[in-house]
N, C-alpha and C. Protein backbone atom coordinates (compact mmCIF):
# COMPACT_ATOMS: atom_id res chain seq x y z
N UNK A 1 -13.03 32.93 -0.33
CA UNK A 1 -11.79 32.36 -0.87
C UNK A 1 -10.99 31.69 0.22
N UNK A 2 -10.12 31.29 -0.08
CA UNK A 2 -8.82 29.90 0.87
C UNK A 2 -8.56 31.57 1.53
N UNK A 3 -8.18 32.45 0.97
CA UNK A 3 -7.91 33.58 2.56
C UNK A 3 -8.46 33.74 3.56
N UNK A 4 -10.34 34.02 3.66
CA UNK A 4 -10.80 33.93 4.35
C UNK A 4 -10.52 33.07 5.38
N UNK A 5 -10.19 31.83 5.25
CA UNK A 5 -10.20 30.63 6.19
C UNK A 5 -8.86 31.19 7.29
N UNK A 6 -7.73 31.42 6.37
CA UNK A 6 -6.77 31.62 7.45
C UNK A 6 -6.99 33.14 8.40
N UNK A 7 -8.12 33.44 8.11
CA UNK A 7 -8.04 35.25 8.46
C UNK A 7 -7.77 34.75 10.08
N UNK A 8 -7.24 35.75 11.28
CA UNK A 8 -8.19 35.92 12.61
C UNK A 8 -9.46 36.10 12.04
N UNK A 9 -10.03 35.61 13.84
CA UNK A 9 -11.23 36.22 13.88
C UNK A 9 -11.39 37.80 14.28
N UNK A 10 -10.21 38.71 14.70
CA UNK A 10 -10.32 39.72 14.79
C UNK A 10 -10.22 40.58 13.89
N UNK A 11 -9.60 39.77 12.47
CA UNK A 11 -9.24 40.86 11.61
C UNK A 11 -10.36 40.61 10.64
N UNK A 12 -11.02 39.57 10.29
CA UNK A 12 -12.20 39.30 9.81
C UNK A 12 -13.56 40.22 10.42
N UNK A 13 -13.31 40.24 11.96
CA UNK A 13 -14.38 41.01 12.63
C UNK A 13 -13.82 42.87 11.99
N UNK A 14 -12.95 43.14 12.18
CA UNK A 14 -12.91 44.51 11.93
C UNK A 14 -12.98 44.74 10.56
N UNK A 15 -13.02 43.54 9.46
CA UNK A 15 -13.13 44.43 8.09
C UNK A 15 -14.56 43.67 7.66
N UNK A 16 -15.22 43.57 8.49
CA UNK A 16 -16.88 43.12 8.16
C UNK A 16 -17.30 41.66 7.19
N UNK A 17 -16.07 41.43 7.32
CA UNK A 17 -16.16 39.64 6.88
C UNK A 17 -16.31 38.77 7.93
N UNK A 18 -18.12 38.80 7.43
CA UNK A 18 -18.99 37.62 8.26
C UNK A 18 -18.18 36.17 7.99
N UNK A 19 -18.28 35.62 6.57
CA UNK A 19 -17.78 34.52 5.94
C UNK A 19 -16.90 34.25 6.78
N UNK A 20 -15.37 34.81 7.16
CA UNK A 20 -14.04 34.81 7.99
C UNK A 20 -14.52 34.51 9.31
N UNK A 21 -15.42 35.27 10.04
CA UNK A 21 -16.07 35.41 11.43
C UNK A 21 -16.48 33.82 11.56
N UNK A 22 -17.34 33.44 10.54
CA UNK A 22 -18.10 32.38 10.52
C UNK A 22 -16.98 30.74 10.38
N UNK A 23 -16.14 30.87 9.47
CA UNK A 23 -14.84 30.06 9.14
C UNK A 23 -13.79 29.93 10.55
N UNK A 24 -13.51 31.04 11.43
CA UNK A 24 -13.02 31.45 12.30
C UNK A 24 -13.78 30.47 13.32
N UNK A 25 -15.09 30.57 13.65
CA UNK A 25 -16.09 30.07 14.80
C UNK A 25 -16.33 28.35 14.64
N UNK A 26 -16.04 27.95 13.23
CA UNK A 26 -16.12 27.04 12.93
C UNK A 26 -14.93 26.07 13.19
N UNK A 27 -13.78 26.91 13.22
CA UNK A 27 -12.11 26.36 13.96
C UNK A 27 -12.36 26.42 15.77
N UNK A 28 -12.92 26.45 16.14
CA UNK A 28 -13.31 26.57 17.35
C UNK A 28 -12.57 27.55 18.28
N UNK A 29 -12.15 28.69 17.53
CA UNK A 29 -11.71 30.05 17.75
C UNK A 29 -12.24 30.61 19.36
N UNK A 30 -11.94 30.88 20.57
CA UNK A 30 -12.26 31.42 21.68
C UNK A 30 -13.25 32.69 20.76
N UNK A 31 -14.05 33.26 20.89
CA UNK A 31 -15.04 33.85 19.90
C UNK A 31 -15.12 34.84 20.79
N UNK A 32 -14.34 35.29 22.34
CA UNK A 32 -14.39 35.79 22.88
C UNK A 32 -12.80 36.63 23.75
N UNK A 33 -11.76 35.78 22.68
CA UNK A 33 -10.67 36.18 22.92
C UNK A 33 -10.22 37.78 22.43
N UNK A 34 -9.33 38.28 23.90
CA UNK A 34 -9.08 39.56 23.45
C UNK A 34 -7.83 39.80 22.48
N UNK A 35 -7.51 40.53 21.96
CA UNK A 35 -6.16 40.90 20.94
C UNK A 35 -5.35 41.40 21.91
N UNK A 36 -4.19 42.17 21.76
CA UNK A 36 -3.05 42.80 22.43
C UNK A 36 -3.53 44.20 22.82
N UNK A 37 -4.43 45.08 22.75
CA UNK A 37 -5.20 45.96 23.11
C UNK A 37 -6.54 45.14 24.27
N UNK A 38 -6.70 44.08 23.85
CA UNK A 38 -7.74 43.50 25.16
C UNK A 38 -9.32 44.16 24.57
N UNK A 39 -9.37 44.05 22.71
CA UNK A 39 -10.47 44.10 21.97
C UNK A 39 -10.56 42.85 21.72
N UNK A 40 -12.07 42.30 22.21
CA UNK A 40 -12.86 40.95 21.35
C UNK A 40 -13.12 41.17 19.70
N UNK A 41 -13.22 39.98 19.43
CA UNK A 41 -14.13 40.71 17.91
C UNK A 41 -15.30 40.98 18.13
N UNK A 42 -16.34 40.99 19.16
CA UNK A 42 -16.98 41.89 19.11
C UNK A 42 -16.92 43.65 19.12
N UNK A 43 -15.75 43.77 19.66
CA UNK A 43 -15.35 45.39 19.71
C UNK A 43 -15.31 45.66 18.49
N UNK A 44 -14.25 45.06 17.55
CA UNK A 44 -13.88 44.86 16.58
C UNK A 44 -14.85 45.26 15.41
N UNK A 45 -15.91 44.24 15.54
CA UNK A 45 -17.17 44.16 14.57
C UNK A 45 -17.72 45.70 14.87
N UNK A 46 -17.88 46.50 16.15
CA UNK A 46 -18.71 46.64 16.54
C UNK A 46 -17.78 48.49 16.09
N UNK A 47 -16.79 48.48 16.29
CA UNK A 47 -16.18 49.29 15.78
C UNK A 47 -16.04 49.80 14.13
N UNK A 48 -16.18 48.93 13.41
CA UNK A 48 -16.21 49.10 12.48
C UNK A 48 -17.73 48.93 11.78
N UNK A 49 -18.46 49.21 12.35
CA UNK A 49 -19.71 49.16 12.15
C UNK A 49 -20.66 48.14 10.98
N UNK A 50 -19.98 46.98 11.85
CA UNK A 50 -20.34 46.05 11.00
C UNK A 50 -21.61 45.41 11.80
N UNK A 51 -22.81 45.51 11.21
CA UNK A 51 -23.91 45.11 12.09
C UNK A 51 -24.23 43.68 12.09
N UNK A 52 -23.77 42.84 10.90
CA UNK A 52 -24.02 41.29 10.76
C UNK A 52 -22.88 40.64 11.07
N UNK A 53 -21.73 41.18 11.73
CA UNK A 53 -20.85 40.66 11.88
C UNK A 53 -21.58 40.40 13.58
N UNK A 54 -21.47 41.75 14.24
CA UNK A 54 -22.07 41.64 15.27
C UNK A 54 -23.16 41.23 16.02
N UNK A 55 -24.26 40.79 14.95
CA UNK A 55 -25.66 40.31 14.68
C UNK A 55 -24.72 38.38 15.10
N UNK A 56 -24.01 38.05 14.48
CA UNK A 56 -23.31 36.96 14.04
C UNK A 56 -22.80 36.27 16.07
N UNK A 57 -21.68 37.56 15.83
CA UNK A 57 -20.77 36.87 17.12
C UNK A 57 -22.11 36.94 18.36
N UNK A 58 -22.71 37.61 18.54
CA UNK A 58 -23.92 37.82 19.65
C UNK A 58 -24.58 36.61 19.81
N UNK A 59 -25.17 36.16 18.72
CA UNK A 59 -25.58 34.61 18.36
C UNK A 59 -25.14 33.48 19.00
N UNK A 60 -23.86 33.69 18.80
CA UNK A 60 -22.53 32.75 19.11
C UNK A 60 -22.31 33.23 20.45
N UNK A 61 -22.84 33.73 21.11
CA UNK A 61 -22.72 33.86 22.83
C UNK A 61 -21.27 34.67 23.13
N UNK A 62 -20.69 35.90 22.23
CA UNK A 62 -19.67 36.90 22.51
C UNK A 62 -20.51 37.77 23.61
N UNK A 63 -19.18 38.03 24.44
CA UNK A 63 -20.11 38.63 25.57
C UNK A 63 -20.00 40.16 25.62
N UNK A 64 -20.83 40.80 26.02
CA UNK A 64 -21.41 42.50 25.56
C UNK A 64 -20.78 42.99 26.56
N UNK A 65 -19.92 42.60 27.52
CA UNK A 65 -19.69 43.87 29.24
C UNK A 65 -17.95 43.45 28.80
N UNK A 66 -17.71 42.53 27.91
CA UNK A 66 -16.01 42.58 28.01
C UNK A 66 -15.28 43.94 27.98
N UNK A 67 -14.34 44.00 29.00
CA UNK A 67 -13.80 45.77 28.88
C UNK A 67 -12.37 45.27 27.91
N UNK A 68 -12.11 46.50 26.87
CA UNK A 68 -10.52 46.25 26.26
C UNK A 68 -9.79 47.09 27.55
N UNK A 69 -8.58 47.33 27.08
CA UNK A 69 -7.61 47.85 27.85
C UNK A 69 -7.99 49.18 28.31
N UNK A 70 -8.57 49.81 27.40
CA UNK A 70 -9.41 51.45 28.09
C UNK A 70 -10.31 51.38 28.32
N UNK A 71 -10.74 50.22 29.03
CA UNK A 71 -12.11 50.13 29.89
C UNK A 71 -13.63 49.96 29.26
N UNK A 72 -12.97 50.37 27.50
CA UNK A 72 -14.42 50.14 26.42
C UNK A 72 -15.48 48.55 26.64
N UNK A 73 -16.50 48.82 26.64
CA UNK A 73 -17.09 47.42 26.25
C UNK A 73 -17.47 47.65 24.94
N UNK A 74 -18.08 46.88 24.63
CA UNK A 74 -18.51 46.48 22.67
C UNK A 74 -19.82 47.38 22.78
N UNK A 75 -20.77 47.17 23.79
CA UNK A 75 -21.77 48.80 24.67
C UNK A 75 -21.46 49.73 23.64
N UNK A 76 -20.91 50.00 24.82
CA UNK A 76 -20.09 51.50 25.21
C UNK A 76 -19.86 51.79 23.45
N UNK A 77 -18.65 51.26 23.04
CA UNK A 77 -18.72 51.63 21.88
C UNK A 77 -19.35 52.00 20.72
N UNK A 78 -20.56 50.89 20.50
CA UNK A 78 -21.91 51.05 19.78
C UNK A 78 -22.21 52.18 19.87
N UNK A 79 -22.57 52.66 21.17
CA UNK A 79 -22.84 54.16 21.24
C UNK A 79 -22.17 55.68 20.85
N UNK A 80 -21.23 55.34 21.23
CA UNK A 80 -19.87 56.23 20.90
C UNK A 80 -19.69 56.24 19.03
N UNK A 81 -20.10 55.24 18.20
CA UNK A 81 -19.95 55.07 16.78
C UNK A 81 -21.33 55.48 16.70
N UNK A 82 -22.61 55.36 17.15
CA UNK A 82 -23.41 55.76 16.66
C UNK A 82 -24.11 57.20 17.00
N UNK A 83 -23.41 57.26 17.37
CA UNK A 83 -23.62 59.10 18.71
C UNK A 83 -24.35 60.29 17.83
N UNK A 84 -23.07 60.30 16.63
CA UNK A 84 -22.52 61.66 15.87
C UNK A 84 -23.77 61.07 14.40
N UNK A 85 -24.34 59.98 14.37
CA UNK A 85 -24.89 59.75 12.98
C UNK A 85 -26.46 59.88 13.29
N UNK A 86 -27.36 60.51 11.94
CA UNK A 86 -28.66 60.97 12.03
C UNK A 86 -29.47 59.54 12.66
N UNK A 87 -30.22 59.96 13.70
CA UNK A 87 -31.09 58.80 14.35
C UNK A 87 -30.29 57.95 15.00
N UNK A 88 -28.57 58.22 15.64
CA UNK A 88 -27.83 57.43 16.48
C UNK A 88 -28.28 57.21 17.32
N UNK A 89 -28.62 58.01 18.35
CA UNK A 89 -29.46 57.06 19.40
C UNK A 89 -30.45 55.81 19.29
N UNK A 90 -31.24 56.04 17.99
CA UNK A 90 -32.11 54.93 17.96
C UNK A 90 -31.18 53.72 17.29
N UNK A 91 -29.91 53.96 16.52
CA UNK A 91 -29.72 53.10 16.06
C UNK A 91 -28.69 52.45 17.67
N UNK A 92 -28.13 52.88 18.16
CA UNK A 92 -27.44 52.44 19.24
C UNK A 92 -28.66 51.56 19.93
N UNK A 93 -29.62 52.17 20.23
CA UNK A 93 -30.75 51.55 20.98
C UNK A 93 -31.35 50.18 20.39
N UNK A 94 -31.24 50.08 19.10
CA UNK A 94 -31.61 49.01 18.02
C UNK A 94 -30.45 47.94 18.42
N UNK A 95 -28.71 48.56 18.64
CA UNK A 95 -27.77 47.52 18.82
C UNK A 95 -27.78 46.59 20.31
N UNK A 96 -28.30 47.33 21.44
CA UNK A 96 -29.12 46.93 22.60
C UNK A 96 -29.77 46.08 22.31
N UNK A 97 -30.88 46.47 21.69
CA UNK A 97 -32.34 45.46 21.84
C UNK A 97 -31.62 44.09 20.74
N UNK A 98 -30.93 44.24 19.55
CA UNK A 98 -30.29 42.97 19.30
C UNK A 98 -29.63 42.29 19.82
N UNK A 99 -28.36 43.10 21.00
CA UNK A 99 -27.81 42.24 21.81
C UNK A 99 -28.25 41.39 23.13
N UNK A 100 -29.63 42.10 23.51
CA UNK A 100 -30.50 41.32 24.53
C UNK A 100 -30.97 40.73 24.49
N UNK A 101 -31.97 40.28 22.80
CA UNK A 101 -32.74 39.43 22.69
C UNK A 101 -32.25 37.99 22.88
């Protein structure tokens, strides 16, 4: 919808609206800019465990070592969200091998 278009790209990244992410990247949005905490939307995406959002900005050359204000990278976090869930390690390990390829 016409909302999507005006979303951020951070607030699009944290509620798993690719479409917004994608509308956002297409305004020629810094795709790597931090918020007032010093979260990318990759943190963002990556926090809210949105995997095609993050599948998305990775694509688009968001970079994986950005630290927010507590030193998190979009990493770091992956792991930390996928820690506590059955087969987290492999799925953290899965968010790696997507962000390297």
């Amino acid at each position: 919808g016409a909302a999507t278009h005006k979303k951020t790209i951070h607030a699009a990244a944290s509620e798993d609206d690719v479409e917004g992410v994608k509308a956002a990247v297409a305004r020629r949005v810094d795709i790597n800019k931090p918020d007032a905490h010093g979260d990318t939307p990759l943190h963002r995406a990556t926090r809210a465990g949105s995997i095609e959002v993050v599948h998305y900005l990775i694509a688009n050359k968001a970079k994986l070592n950005e630290r927010n204000q507590g030193g998190a990278t979009p990493l770091y976090l992956a792991v930390q969200k996928f820690r506590d869930v059955k087969d987290g390690k492999a799925v953290a390990r899965n968010y790696v091998t997507i962000a390297t390829a």
